[in-house]
N, C-alpha and C. Protein backbone atom coordinates (compact mmCIF):
# COMPACT_ATOMS: atom_id res chain seq x y z
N UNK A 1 73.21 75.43 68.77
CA UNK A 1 71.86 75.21 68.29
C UNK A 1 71.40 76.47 67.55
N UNK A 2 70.72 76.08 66.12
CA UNK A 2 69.80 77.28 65.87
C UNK A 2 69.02 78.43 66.52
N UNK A 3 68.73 79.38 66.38
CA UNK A 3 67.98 80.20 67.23
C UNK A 3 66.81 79.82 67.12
N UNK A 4 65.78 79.45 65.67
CA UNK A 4 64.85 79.28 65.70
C UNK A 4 64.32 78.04 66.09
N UNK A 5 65.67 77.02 65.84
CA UNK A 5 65.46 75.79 66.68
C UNK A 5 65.21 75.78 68.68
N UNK A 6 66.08 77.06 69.23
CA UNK A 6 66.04 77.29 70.12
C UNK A 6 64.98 77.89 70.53
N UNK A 7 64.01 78.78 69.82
CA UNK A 7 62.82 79.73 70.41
C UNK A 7 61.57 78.44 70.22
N UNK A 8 61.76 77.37 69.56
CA UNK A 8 61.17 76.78 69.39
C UNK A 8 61.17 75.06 70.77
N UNK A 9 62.05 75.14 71.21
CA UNK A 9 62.18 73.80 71.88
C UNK A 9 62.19 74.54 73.15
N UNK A 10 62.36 75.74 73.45
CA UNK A 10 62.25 75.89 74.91
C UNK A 10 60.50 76.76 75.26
N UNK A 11 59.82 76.58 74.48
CA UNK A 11 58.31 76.83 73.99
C UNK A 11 58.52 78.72 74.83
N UNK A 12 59.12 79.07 73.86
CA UNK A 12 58.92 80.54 73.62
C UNK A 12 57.35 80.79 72.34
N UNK A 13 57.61 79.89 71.54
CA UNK A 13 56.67 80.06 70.46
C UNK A 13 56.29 78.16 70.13
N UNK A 14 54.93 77.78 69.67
CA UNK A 14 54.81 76.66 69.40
C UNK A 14 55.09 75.62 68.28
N UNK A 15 55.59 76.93 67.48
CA UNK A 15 56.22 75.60 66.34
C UNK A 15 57.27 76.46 65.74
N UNK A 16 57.93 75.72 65.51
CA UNK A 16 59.59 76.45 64.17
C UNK A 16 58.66 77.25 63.35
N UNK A 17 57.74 76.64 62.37
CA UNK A 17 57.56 77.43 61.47
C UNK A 17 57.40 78.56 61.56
N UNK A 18 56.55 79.14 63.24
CA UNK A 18 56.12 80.01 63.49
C UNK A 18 57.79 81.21 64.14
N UNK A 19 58.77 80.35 64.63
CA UNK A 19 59.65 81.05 64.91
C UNK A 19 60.50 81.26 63.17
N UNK A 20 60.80 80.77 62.93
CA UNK A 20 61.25 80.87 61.36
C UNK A 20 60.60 82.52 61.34
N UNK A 21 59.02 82.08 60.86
CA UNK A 21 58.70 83.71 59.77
C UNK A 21 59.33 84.40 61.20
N UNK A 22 59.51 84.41 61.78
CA UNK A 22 59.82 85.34 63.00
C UNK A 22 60.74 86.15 62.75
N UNK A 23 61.84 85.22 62.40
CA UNK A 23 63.31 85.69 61.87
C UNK A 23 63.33 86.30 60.48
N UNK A 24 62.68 85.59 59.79
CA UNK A 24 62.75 86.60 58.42
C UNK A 24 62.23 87.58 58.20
N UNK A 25 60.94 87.72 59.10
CA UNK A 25 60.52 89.58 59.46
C UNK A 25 60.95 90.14 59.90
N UNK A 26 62.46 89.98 60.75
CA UNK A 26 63.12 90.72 61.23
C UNK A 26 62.80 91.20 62.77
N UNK A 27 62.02 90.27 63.80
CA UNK A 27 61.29 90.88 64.79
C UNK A 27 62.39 90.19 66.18
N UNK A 28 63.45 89.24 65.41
CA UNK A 28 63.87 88.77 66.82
C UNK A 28 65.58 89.03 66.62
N UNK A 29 66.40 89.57 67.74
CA UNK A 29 67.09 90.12 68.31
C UNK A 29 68.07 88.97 69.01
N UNK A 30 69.28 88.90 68.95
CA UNK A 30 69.90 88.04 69.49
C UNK A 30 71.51 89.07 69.79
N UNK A 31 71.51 89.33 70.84
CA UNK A 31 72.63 90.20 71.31
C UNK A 31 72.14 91.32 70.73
N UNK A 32 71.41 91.96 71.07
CA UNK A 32 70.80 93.35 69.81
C UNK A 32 71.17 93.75 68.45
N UNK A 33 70.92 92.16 67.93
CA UNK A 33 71.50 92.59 66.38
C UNK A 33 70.53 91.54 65.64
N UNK A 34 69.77 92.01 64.80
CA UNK A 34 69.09 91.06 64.04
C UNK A 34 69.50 89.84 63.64
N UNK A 35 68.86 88.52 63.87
CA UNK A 35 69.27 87.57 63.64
C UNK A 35 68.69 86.90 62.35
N UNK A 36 69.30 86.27 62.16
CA UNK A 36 68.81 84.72 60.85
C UNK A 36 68.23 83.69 61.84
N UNK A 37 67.43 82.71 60.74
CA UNK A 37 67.36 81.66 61.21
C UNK A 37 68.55 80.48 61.91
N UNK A 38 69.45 80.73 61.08
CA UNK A 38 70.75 79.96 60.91
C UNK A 38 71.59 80.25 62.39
N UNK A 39 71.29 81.65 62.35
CA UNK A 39 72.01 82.19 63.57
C UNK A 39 72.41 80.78 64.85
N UNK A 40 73.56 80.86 65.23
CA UNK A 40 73.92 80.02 66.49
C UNK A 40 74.13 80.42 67.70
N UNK A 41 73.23 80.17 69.00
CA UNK A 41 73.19 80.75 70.06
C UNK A 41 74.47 80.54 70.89
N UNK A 42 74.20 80.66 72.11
CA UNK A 42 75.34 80.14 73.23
C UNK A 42 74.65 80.08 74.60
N UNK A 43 75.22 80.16 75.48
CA UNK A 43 74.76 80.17 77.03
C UNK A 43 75.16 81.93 77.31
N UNK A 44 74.28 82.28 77.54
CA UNK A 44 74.26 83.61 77.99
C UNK A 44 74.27 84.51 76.66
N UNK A 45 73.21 84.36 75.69
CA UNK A 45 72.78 85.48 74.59
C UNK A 45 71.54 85.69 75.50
N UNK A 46 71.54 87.27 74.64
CA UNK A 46 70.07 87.56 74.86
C UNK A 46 69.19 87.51 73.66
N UNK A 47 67.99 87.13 73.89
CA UNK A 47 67.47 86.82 72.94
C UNK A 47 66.22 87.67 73.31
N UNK A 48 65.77 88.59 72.04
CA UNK A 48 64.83 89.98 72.48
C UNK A 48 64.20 89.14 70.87
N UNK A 49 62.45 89.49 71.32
CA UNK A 49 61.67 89.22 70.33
C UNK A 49 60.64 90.20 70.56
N UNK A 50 60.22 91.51 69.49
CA UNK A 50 59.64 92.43 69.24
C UNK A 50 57.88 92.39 68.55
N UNK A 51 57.15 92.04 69.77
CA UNK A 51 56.09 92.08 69.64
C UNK A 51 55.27 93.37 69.31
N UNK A 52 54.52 93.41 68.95
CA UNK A 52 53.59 94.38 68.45
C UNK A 52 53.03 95.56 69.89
N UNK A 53 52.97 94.45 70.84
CA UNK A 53 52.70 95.45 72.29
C UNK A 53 53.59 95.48 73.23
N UNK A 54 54.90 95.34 72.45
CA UNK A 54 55.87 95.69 73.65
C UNK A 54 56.84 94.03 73.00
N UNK A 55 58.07 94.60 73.55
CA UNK A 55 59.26 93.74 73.45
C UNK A 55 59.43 92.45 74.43
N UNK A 56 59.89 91.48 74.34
CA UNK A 56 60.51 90.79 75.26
C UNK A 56 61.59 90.03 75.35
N UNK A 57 62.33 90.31 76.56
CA UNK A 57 63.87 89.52 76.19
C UNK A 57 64.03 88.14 77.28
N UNK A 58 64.83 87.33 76.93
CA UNK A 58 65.05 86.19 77.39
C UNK A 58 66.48 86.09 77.47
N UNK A 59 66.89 85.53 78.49
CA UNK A 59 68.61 84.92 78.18
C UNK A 59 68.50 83.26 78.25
N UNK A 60 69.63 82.80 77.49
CA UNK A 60 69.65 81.50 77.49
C UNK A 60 70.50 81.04 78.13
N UNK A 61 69.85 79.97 79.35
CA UNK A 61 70.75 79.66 80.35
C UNK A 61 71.01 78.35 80.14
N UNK A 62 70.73 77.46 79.25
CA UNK A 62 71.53 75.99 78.98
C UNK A 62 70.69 75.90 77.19
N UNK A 63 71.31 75.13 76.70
CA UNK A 63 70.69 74.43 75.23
C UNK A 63 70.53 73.52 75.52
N UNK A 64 69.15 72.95 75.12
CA UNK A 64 68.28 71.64 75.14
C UNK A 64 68.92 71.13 73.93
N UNK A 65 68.64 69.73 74.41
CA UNK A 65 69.77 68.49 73.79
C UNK A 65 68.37 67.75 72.89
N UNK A 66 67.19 67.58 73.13
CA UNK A 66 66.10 67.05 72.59
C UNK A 66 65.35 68.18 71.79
N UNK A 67 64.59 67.43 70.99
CA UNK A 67 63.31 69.07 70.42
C UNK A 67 62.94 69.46 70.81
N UNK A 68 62.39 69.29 71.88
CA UNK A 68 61.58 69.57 72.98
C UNK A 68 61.96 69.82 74.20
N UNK A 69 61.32 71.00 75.30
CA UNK A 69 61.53 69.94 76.72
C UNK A 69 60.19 70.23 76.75
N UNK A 70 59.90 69.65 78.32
CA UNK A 70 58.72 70.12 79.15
C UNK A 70 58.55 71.78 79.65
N UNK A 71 57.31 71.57 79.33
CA UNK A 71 56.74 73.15 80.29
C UNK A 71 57.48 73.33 81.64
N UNK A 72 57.26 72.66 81.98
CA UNK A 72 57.89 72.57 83.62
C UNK A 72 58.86 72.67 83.80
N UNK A 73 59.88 72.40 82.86
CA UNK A 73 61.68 72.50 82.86
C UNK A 73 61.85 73.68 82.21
N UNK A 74 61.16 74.78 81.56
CA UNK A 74 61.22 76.26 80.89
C UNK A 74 62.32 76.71 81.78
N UNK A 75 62.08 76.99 83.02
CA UNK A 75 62.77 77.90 84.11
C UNK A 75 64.71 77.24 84.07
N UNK A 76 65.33 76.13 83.91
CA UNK A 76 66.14 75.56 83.43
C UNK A 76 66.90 75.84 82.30
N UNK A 77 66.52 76.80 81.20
CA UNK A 77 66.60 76.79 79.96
C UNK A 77 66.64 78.19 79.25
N UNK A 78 66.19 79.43 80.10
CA UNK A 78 65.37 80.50 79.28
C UNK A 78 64.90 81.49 81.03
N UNK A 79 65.62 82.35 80.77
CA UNK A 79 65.15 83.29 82.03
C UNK A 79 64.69 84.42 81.60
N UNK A 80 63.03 84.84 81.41
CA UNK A 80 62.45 86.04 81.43
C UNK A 80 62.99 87.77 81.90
N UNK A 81 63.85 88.12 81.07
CA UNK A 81 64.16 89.74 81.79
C UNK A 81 63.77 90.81 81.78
């Protein structure tokens, strides 16, 4: 799966578009190396996105098969580190 498809379906951020400019500003991190949109994840990247007040990283612990999931299934999908 895409990355930005991925920051986007496991509601890291609320819409692609918004993960997209993400990637082309250069603010998100996938194995500590700047990523593309295009970029293709796996099970166990880290995925670091560089906010203005501080960083945050995520690992990806399964790829969602739908666009979406639920809020409630986050913890399934995406572990806060």
């Amino acid at each position: 799966m895409r990355v930005d498809k991925w920051i986007s379906a496991v509601n890291v951020v609320k819409r692609r578009t918004i993960a997209t400019d993400m990637l082309k500003s250069g603010v998100v991190l996938v194995n500590d190396i700047k990523a593309k949109a295009s970029k293709n994840i796996a099970i166990g990247d880290k995925v670091t996105i560089e906010y203005l007040k501080g960083a945050l990283s995520y690992e990806v612990l399964q790829i969602p098969t739908t666009k979406t999931i639920p809020k409630s299934q986050k913890e399934l999908y995406v572990k806060e580190l």
